[in-house]
Protein backbone atom coordinates (compact mmCIF):
# COMPACT_ATOMS: atom_id res chain seq x y z
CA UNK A 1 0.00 0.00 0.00
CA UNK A 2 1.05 3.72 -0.76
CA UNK A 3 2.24 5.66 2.31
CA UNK A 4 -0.72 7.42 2.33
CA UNK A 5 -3.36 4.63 2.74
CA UNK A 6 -0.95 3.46 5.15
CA UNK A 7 -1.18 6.99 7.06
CA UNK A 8 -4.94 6.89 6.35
CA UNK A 9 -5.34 2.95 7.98
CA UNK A 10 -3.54 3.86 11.19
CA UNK A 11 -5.70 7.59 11.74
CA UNK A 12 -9.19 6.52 10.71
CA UNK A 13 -11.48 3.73 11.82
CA UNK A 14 -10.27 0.85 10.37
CA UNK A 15 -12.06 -0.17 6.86
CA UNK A 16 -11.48 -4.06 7.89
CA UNK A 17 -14.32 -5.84 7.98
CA UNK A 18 -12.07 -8.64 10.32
CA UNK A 19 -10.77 -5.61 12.80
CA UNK A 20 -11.39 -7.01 16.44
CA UNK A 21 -13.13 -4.47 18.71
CA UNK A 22 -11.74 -5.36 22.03
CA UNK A 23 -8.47 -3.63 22.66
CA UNK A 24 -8.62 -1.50 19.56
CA UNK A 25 -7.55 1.21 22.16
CA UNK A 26 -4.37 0.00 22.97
CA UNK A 27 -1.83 1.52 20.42
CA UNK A 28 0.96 -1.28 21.03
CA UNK A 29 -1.81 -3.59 19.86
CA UNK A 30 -2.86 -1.21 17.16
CA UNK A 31 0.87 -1.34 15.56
CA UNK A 32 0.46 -4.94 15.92
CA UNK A 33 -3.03 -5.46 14.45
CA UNK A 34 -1.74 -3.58 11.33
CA UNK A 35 -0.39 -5.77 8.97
CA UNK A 36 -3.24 -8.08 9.67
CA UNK A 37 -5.99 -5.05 8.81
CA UNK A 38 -4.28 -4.25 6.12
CA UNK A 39 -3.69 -7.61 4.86
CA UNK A 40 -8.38 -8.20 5.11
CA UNK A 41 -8.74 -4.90 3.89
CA UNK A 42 -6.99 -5.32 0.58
CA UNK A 43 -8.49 -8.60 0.09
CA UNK A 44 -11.68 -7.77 0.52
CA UNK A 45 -11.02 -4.54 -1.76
CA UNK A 46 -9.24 -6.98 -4.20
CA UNK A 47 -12.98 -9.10 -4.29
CA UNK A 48 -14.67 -5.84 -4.51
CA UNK A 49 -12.02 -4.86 -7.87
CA UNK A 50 -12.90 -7.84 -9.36
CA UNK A 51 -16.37 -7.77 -9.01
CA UNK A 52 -16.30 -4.17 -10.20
CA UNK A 53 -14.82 -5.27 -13.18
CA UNK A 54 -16.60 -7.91 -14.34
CA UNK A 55 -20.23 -5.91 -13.91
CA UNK A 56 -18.34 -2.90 -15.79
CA UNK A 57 -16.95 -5.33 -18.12
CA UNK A 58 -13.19 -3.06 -17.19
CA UNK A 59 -10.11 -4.04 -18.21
CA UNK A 60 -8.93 -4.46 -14.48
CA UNK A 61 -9.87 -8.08 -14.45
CA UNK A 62 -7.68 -10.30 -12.95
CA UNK A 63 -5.95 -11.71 -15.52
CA UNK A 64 -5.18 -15.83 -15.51
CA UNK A 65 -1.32 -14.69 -15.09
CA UNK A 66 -2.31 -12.69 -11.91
CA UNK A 67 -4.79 -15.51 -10.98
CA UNK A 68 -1.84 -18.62 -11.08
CA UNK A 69 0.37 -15.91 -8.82
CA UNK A 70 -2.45 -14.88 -6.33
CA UNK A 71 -4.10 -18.90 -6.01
CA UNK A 72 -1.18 -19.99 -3.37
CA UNK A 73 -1.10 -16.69 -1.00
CA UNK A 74 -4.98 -16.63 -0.85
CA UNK A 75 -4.53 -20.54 -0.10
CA UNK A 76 -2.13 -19.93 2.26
CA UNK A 77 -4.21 -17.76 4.35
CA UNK A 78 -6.87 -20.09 4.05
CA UNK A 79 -5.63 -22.47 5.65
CA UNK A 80 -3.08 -21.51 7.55
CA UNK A 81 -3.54 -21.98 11.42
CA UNK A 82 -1.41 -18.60 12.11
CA UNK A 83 1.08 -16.21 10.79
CA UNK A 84 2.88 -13.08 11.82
CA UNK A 85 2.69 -9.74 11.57
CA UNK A 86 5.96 -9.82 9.18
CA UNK A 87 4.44 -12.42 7.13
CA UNK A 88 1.65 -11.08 7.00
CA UNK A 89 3.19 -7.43 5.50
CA UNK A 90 5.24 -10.23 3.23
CA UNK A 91 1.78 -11.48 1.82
CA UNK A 92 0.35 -7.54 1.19
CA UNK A 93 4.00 -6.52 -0.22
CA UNK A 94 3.59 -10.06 -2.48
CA UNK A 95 0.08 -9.19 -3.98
CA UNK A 96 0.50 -5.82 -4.63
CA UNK A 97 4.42 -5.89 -6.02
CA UNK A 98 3.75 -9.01 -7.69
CA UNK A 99 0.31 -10.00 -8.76
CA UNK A 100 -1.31 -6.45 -8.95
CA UNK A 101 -1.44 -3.74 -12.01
CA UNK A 102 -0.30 -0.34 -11.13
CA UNK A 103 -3.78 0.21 -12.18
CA UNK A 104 -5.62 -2.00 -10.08
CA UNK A 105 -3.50 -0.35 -7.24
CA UNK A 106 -5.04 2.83 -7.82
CA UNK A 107 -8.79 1.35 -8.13
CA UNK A 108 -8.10 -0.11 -4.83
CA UNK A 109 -6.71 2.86 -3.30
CA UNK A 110 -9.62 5.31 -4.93
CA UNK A 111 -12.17 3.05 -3.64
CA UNK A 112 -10.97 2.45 0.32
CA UNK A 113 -10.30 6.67 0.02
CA UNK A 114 -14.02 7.25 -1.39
CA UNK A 115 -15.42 4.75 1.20
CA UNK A 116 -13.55 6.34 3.75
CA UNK A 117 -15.14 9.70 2.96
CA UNK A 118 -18.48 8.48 2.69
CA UNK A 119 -18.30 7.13 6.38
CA UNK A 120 -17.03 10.64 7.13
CA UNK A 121 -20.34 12.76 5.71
CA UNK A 122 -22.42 12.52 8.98
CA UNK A 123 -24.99 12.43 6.26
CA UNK A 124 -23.85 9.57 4.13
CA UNK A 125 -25.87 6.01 3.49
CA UNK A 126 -23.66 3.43 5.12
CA UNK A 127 -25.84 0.81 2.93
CA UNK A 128 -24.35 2.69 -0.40
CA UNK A 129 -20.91 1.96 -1.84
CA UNK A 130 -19.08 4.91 -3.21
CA UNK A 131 -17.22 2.88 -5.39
CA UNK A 132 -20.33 2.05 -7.53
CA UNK A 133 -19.79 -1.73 -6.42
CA UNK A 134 -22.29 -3.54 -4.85
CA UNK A 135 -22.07 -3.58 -1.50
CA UNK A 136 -21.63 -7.01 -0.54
CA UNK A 137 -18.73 -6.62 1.72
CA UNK A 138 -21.40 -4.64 3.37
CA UNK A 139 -24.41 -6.33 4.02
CA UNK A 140 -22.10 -9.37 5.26
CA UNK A 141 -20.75 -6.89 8.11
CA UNK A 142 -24.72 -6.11 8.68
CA UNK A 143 -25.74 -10.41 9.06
CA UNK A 144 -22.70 -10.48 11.16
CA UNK A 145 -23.78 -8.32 13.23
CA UNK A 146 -27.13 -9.25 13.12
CA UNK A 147 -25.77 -12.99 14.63
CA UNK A 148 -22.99 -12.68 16.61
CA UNK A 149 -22.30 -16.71 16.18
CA UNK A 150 -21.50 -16.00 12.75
CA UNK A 151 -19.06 -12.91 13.32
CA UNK A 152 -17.21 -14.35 15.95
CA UNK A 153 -15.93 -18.04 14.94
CA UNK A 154 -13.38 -20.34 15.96
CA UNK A 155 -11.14 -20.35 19.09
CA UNK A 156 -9.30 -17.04 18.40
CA UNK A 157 -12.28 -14.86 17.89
CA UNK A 158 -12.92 -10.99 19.78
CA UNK A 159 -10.63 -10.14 22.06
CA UNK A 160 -8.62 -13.56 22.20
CA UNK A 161 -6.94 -12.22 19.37
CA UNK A 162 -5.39 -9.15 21.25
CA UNK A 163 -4.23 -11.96 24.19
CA UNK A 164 -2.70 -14.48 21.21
CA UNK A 165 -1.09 -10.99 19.68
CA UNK A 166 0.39 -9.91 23.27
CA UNK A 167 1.96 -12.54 23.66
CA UNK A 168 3.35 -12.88 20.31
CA UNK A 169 1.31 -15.93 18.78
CA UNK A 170 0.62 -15.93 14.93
CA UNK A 171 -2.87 -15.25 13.99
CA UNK A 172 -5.00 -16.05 11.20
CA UNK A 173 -7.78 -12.97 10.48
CA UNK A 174 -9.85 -15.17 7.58
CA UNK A 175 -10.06 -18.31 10.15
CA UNK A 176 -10.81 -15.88 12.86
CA UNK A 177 -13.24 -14.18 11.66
CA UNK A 178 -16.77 -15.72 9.20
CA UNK A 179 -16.93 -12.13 7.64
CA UNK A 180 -13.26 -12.12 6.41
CA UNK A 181 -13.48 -15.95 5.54
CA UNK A 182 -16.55 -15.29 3.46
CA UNK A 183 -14.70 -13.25 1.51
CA UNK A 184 -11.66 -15.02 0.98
CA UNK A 185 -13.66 -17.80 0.14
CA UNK A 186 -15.55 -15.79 -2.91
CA UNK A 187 -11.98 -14.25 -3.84
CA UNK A 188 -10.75 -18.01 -4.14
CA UNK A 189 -13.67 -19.64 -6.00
CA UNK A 190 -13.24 -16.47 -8.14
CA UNK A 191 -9.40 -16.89 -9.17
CA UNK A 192 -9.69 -20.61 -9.17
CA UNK A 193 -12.11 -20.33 -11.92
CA UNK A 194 -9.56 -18.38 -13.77
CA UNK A 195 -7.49 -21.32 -13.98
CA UNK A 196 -9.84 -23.67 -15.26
């Protein structure tokens, strides 16, 4: 991510759909949490690109060359029972360096900056994406909340995650959380069928 999305993630209320709320306070656990939100945001702006694309019929598609480079890093953090902060920041510096289109950067960046305004217009419809997108990331943060069983899954969930990160335990965001595995799960069906 640019510096200033980075500068934007770690002053605003963070866009993650998989951001904890317990100890969100805390900024030693803030600095740790970041690689991690920044890791679920981009993927879940990454489904939203794609997505995007297809409806708009945009060249921005990922491509079946991006698709064979992104299919083991979203395994990975499928099924991976934890990983580190560094790895994690290895797996964001991977998909954007590596997989991603300069331009696909900036669609990304454009549309976590016009979603981050939106939230910012006391005024604004928190059910309308500014991107144009559907807002699917959305309305699964709304059922989530709706059933807390679903948002909070597996052993790590809530604040168990700031514990595991205090004491320096890896972490896995999509197996912590059924909002961020949801949509690693679409992101995965979608880039596997690109290499059908």
């Amino acid at each position: 991510m640019n510096k200033i999305l980075l500068l934007l993630l770690l002053s605003t209320t963070p866009l993650s759909f998989a951001q904890p709320q317990n100890g969100g306070g805390n900024p030693e656990l803030r600095a740790l949490m970041e690689p991690y939100t920044n890791l679920t945001t981009t993927i879940g702006l990454l489904l939203e690109l794609e997505q995007h694309a297809v409806e708009q019929g945009s060249d921005l598609q990922i491509s079946s060359e991006q698709a064979a480079r992104l299919s083991p890093l979203l395994n990975e953090l499928a099924t991976s029972a934890g990983y580190s902060p560094e790895r994690a920041t290895e797996l964001l510096d991977t998909i954007e360096l590596n997989v991603l289109t300069g331009e696909q950067l900036i669609w990304i960046d454009g549309a976590f900056l016009r979603r981050e305004e939106a939230r910012a217009r006391p005024d604004s419809n928190q059910d309308t994406d500014p991107t144009g997108t559907p807002p699917a990331r959305q309305q699964r943060g709304q059922r989530g909340q709706q059933d807390p069983q679903r948002q909070q899954r597996g052993p790590n969930a809530g604040g168990d995650i700031f514990q595991r990160l205090s004491a320096g335990e890896p972490i896995n965001m999509f197996a912590d959380n059924e909002n961020a595995k949801t949509v690693l799960d679409e992101l995965i069906a979608l880039v596997d069928a690109k290499l059908e």
